[in-house]
Protein backbone atom coordinates (compact mmCIF):
# COMPACT_ATOMS: atom_id res chain seq x y z
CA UNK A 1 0.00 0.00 0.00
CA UNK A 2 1.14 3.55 -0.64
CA UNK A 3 0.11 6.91 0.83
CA UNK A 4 1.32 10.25 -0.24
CA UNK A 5 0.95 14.23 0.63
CA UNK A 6 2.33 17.35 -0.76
CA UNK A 7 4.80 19.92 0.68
CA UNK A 8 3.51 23.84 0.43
CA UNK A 9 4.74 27.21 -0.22
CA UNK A 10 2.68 30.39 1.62
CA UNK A 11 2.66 32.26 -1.05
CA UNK A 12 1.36 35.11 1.42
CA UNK A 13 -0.29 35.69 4.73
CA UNK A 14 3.15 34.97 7.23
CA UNK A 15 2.10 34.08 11.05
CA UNK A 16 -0.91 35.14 10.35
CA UNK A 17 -2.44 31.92 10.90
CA UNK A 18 -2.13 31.80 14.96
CA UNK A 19 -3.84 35.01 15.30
CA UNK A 20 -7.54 33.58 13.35
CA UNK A 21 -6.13 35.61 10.03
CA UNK A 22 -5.83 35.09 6.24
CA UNK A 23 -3.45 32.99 4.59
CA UNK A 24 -2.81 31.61 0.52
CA UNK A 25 -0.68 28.58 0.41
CA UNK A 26 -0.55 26.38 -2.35
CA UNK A 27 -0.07 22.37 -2.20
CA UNK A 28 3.13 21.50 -4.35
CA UNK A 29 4.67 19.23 -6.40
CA UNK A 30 7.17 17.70 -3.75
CA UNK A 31 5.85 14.44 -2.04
CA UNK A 32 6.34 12.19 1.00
CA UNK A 33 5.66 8.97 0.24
CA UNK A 34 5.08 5.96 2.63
CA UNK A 35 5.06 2.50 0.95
CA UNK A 36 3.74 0.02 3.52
CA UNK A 37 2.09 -3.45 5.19
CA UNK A 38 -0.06 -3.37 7.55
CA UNK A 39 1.59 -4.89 10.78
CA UNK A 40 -0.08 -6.46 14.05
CA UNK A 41 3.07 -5.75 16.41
CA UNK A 42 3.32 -1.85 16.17
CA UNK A 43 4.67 0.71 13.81
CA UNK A 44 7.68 0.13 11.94
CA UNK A 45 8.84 2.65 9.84
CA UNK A 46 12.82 3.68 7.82
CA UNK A 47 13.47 6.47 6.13
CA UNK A 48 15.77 7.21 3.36
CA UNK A 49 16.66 10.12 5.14
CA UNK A 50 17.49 9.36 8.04
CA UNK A 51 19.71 6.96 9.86
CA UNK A 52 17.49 5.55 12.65
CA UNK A 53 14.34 3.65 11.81
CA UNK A 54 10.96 4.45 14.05
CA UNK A 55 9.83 1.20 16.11
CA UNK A 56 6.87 2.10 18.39
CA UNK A 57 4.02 0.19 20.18
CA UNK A 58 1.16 2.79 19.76
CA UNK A 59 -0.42 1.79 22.43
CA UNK A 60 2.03 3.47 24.63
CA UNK A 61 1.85 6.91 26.25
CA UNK A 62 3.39 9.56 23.48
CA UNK A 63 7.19 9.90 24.61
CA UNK A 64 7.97 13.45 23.82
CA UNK A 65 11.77 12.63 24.36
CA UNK A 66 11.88 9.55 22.11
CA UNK A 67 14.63 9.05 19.79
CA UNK A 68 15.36 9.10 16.61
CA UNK A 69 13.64 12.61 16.88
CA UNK A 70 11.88 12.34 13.63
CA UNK A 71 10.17 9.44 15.42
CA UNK A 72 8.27 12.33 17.37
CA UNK A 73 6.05 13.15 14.87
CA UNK A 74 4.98 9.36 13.97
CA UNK A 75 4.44 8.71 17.23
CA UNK A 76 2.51 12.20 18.35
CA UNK A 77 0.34 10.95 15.39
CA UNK A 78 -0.43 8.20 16.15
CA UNK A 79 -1.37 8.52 19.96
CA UNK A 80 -3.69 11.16 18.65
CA UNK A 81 -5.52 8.73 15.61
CA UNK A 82 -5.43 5.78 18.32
CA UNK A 83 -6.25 3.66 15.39
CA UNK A 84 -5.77 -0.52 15.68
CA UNK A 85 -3.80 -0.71 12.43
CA UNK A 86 -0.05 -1.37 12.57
CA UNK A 87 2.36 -0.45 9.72
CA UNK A 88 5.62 -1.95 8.57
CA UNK A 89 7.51 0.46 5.79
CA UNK A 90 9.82 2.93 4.28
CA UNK A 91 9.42 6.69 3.92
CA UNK A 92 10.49 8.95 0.96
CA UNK A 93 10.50 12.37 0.37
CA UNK A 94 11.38 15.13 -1.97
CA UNK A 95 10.51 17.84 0.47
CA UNK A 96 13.47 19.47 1.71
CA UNK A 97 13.76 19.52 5.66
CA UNK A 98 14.40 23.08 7.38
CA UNK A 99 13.15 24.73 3.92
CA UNK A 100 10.06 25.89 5.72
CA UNK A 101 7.82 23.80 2.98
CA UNK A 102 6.35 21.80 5.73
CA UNK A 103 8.09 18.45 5.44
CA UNK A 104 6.62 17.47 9.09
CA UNK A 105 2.97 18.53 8.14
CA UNK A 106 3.33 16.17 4.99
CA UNK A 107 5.31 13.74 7.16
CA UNK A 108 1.91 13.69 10.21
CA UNK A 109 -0.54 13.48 7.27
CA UNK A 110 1.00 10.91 5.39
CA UNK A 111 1.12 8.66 8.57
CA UNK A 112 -2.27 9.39 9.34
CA UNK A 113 -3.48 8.26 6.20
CA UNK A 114 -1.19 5.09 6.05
CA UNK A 115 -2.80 4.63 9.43
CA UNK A 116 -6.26 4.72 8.19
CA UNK A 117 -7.69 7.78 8.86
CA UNK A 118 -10.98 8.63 7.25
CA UNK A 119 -11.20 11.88 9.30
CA UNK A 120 -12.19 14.95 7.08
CA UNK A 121 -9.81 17.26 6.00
CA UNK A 122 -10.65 19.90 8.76
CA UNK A 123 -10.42 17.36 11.46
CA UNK A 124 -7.26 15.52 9.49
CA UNK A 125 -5.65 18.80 9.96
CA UNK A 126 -6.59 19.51 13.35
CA UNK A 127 -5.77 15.89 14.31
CA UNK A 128 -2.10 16.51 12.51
CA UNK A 129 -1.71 20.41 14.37
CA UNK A 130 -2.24 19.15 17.76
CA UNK A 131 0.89 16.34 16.60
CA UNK A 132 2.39 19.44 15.39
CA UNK A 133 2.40 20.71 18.68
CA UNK A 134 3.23 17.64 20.61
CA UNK A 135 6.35 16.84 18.98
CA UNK A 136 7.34 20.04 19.02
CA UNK A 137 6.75 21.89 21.69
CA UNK A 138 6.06 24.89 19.08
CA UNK A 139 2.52 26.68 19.21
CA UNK A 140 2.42 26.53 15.06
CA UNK A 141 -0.89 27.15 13.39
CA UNK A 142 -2.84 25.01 11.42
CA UNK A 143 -1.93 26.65 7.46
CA UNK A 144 0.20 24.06 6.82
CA UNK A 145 -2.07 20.88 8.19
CA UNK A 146 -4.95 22.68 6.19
CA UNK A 147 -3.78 22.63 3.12
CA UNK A 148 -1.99 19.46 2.61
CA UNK A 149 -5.09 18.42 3.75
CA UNK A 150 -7.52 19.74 1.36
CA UNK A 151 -5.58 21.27 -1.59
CA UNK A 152 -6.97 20.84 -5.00
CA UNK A 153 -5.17 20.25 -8.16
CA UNK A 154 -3.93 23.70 -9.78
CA UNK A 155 -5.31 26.22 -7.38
CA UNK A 156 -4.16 27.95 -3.79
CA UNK A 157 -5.66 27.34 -1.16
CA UNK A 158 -7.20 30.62 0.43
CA UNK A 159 -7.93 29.74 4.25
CA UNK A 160 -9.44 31.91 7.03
CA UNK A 161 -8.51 30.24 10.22
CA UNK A 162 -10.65 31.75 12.50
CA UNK A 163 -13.75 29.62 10.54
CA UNK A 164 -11.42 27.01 8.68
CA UNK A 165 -13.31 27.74 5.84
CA UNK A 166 -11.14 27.45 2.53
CA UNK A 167 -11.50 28.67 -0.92
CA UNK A 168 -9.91 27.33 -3.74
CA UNK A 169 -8.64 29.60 -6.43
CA UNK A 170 -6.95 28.67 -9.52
CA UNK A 171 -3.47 29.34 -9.93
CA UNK A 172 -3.26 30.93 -13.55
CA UNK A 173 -1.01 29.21 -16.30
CA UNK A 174 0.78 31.98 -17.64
CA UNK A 175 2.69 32.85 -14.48
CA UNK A 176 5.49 30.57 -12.91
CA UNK A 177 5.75 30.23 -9.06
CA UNK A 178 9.71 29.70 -8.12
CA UNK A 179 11.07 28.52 -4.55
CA UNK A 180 14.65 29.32 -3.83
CA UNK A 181 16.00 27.86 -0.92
CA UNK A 182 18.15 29.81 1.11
CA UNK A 183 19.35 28.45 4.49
CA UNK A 184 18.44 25.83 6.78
CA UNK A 185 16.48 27.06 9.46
CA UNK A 186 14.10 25.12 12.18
CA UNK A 187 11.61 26.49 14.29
CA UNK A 188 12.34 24.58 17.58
CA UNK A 189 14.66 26.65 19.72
CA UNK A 190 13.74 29.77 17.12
CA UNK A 191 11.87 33.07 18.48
CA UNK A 192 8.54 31.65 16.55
CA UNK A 193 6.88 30.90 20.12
CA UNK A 194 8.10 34.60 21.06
CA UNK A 195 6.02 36.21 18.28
CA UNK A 196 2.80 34.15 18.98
CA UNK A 197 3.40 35.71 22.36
CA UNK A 198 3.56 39.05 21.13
CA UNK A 199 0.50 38.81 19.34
CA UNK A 200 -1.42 37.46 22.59
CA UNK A 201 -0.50 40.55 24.38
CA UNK A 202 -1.55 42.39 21.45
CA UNK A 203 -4.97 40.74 21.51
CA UNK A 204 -5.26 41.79 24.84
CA UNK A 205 -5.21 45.18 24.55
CA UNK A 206 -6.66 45.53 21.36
CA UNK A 207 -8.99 42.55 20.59
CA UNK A 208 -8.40 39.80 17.53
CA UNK A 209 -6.22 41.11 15.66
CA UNK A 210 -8.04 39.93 12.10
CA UNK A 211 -10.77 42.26 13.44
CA UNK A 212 -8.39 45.39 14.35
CA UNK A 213 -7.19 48.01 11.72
CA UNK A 214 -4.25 49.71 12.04
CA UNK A 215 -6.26 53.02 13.77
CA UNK A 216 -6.48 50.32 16.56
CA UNK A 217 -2.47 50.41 16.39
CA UNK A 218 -2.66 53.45 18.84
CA UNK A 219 -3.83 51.62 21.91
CA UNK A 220 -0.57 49.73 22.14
CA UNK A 221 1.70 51.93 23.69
CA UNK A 222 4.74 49.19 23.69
CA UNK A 223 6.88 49.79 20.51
CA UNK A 224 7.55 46.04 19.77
CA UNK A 225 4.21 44.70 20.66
CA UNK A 226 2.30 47.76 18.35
CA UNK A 227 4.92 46.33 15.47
CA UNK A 228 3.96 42.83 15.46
CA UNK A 229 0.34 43.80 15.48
CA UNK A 230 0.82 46.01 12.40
CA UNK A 231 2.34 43.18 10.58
CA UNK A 232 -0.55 40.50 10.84
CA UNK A 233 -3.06 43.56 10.62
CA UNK A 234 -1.49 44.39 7.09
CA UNK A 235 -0.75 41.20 5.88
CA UNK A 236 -4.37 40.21 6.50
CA UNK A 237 -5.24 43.01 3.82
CA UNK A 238 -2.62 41.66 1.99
CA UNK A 239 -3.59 38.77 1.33
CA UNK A 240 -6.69 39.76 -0.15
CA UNK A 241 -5.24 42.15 -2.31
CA UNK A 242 -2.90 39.35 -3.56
CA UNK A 243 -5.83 36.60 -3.91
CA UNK A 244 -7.86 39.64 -6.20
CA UNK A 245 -4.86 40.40 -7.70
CA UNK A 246 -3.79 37.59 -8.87
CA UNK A 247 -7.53 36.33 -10.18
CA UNK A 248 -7.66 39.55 -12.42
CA UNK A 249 -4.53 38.94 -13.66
CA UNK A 250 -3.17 41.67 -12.75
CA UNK A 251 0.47 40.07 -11.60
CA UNK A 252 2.36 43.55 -11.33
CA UNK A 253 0.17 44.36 -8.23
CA UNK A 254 0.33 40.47 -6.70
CA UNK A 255 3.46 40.63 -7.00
CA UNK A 256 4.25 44.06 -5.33
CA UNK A 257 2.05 42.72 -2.43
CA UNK A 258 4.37 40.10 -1.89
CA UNK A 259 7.35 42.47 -1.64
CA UNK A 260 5.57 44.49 0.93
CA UNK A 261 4.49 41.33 2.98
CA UNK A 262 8.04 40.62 2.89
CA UNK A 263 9.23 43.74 4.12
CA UNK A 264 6.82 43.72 6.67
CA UNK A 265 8.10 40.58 7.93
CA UNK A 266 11.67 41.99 7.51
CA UNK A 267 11.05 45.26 10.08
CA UNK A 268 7.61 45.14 11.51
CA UNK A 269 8.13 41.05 12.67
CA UNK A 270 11.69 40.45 12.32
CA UNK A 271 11.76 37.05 11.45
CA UNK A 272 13.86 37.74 8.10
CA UNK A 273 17.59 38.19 7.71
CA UNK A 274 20.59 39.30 5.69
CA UNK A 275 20.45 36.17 3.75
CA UNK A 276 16.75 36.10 3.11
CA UNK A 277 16.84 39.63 2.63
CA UNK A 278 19.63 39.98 -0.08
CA UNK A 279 17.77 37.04 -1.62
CA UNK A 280 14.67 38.93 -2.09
CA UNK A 281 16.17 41.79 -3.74
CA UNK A 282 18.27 40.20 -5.54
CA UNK A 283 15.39 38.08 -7.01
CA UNK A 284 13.09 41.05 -7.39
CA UNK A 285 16.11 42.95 -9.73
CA UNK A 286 15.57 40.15 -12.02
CA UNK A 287 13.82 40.57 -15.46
CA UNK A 288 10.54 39.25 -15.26
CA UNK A 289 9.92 38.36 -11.81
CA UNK A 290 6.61 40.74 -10.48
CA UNK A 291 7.68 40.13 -6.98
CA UNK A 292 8.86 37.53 -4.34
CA UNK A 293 9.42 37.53 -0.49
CA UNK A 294 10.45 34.86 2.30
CA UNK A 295 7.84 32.31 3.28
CA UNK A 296 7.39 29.82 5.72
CA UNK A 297 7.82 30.58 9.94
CA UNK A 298 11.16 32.75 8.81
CA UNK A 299 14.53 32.58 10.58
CA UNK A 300 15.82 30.77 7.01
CA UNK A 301 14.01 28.72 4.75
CA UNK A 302 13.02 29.65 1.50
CA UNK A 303 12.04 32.45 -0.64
CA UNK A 304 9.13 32.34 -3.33
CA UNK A 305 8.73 34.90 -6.20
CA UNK A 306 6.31 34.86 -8.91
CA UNK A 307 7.25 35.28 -12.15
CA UNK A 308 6.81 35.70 -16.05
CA UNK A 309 7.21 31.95 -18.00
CA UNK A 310 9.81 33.18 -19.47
CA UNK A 311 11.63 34.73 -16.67
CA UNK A 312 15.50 33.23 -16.04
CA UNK A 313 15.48 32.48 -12.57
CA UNK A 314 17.80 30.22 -10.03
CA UNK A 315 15.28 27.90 -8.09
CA UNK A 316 12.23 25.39 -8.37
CA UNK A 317 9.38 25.71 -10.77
CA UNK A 318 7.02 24.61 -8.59
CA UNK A 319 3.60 23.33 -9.94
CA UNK A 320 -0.06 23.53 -7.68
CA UNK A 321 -1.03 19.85 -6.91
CA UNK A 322 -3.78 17.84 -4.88
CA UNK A 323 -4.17 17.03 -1.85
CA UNK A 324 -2.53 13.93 0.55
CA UNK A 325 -4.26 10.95 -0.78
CA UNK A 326 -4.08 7.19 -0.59
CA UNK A 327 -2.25 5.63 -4.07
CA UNK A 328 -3.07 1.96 -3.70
């Protein structure tokens, strides 16, 4: 039996997610695979990339301090599903880890599946986020989970997740969406919990921040705290200016959006750095590209631009795909 589910780029709407906002990721064409047998004696599982296999009895307690690591995420997973099934088999994956593409999202879906979930997507990818947090420790949102969850072939995936309603709009043909990766980065040990912090206190002094505006910013008389909240305030907009954009065609415009979202990130959020930043300019000096910015939880990771076809740019073409899904 085989079991598969895409990585994702955010193509906009960065830690937005935590905070009940806007975000437009898009499922893509890099896989984790898991070719398996169903077991009786436990979960069994190798991986080509790494060196220590995952042996569990599922019917344990979930061990956050299990080794190999990786193992954390199979295992949070599992306790969660409680499902009877055992599996025996070998993981692939073309999903690069620390690229901030969501390799452990595709990783906690793919499991559940070869598992035999028949949750829905929603509760798949709440299922999958409460792993998330489990084996990480990290208060993440549930953009990722979401759409490798519920993608559809050749659109984005537009998701409010205050309602975890999503809208699926079609990614148009004559554009090309590139991913350069930058530097590693993880967000374990990274200031990500910090800035889901910062928006808390922000929410207490202003309300939800995907109902403030930035008049609200006033009420926050700490510098830092006022800064975060003008990020997710302003990237909510932005990612409906980007989603209307981009339907109209009108690329120029998406594609400034995405610069300001990243600059946002850059000064108002700080979660960008030299690297990432030299990598956005760089990309955004080049012929044909209508703009590009860091995505993913920051601190490293990638960058994603979107461009003309015929554009001559260092990085992956990457194409809008389906959902996780069962293969045999």
């Amino acid at each position: 039996m085989k079991v598969r589910a895409p990585g994702r780029v955010n193509l906009i709407g960065e830690h937005t997610d935590y905070t009940g906002g806007l975000v437009f990721p898009m499922a893509i064409d890099r896989w984790t695979t898991i070719e398996f047998e169903e077991s009786d004696s436990g979960i069994f599982l190798e991986s080509a990339n790494e060196e220590e296999l995952v042996s569990l009895d599922a019917t344990q307690p979930f061990d956050v301090g299990m080794s190999p690591q990786w193992g954390r995420y199979v295992a949070a997973v599992a306790s969660l599903l409680a499902s009877p099934r055992g599996i025996s088999g070998h993981i692939s994956t073309t999903i690069p880890v620390g690229a901030g593409l969501s390799s452990s999202a595709a990783l906690e879906i793919a499991v559940a599946l070869a598992l035999g979930s028949e949750l829905s997507a929603k509760e798949l990818a709440q299922l999958t986020q409460r792993a998330e947090h489990m084996a990480t420790g990290v208060p993440t949102g549930i953009m990722d989970q979401l759409c490798i969850a519920s993608a559809q072939h050749g659109h984005g995936t537009l998701i409010d997740c205050a309602t975890l309603e999503v809208t699926h709009i079609p990614i148009p043909t004559d554009i090309k969406i590139v991913v350069r990766f930058i530097a590693h980065r993880t967000l374990v040990g990274s200031a990500y919990a910090d800035r889901v912090t910062e928006c808390a206190k922000a929410e207490s002094l202003i309300g939800p921040l995907r109902d403030a505006s930035l008049a609200d910013l006033a009420a926050i008389t700490d510098a830092t705290i006022a800064a975060r909240a003008q990020h997710v305030i302003s990237e909510n907009l932005r990612v409906r200016a980007f989603a209307d954009a981009l339907t109209s065609g009108d690329y120029s415009t998406a594609g400034t959006v995405m610069t300001e979202s990243h600059r946002s990130l850059a000064t108002d959020f700080a979660v960008s750095n030299d690297l990432m930043d030299t990598a956005v300019r760089e990309m955004n000096d080049t012929a044909g590209v209508f703009g590009a910015r860091m995505t993913g939880g920051g601190f490293g990771g990638c960058i994603v631009a979107l461009c003309d076809p015929d554009a001559v740019v260092e990085g992956w073409h990457v194409q809008p795909v389906a959902a996780a899904h069962r293969l045999t």
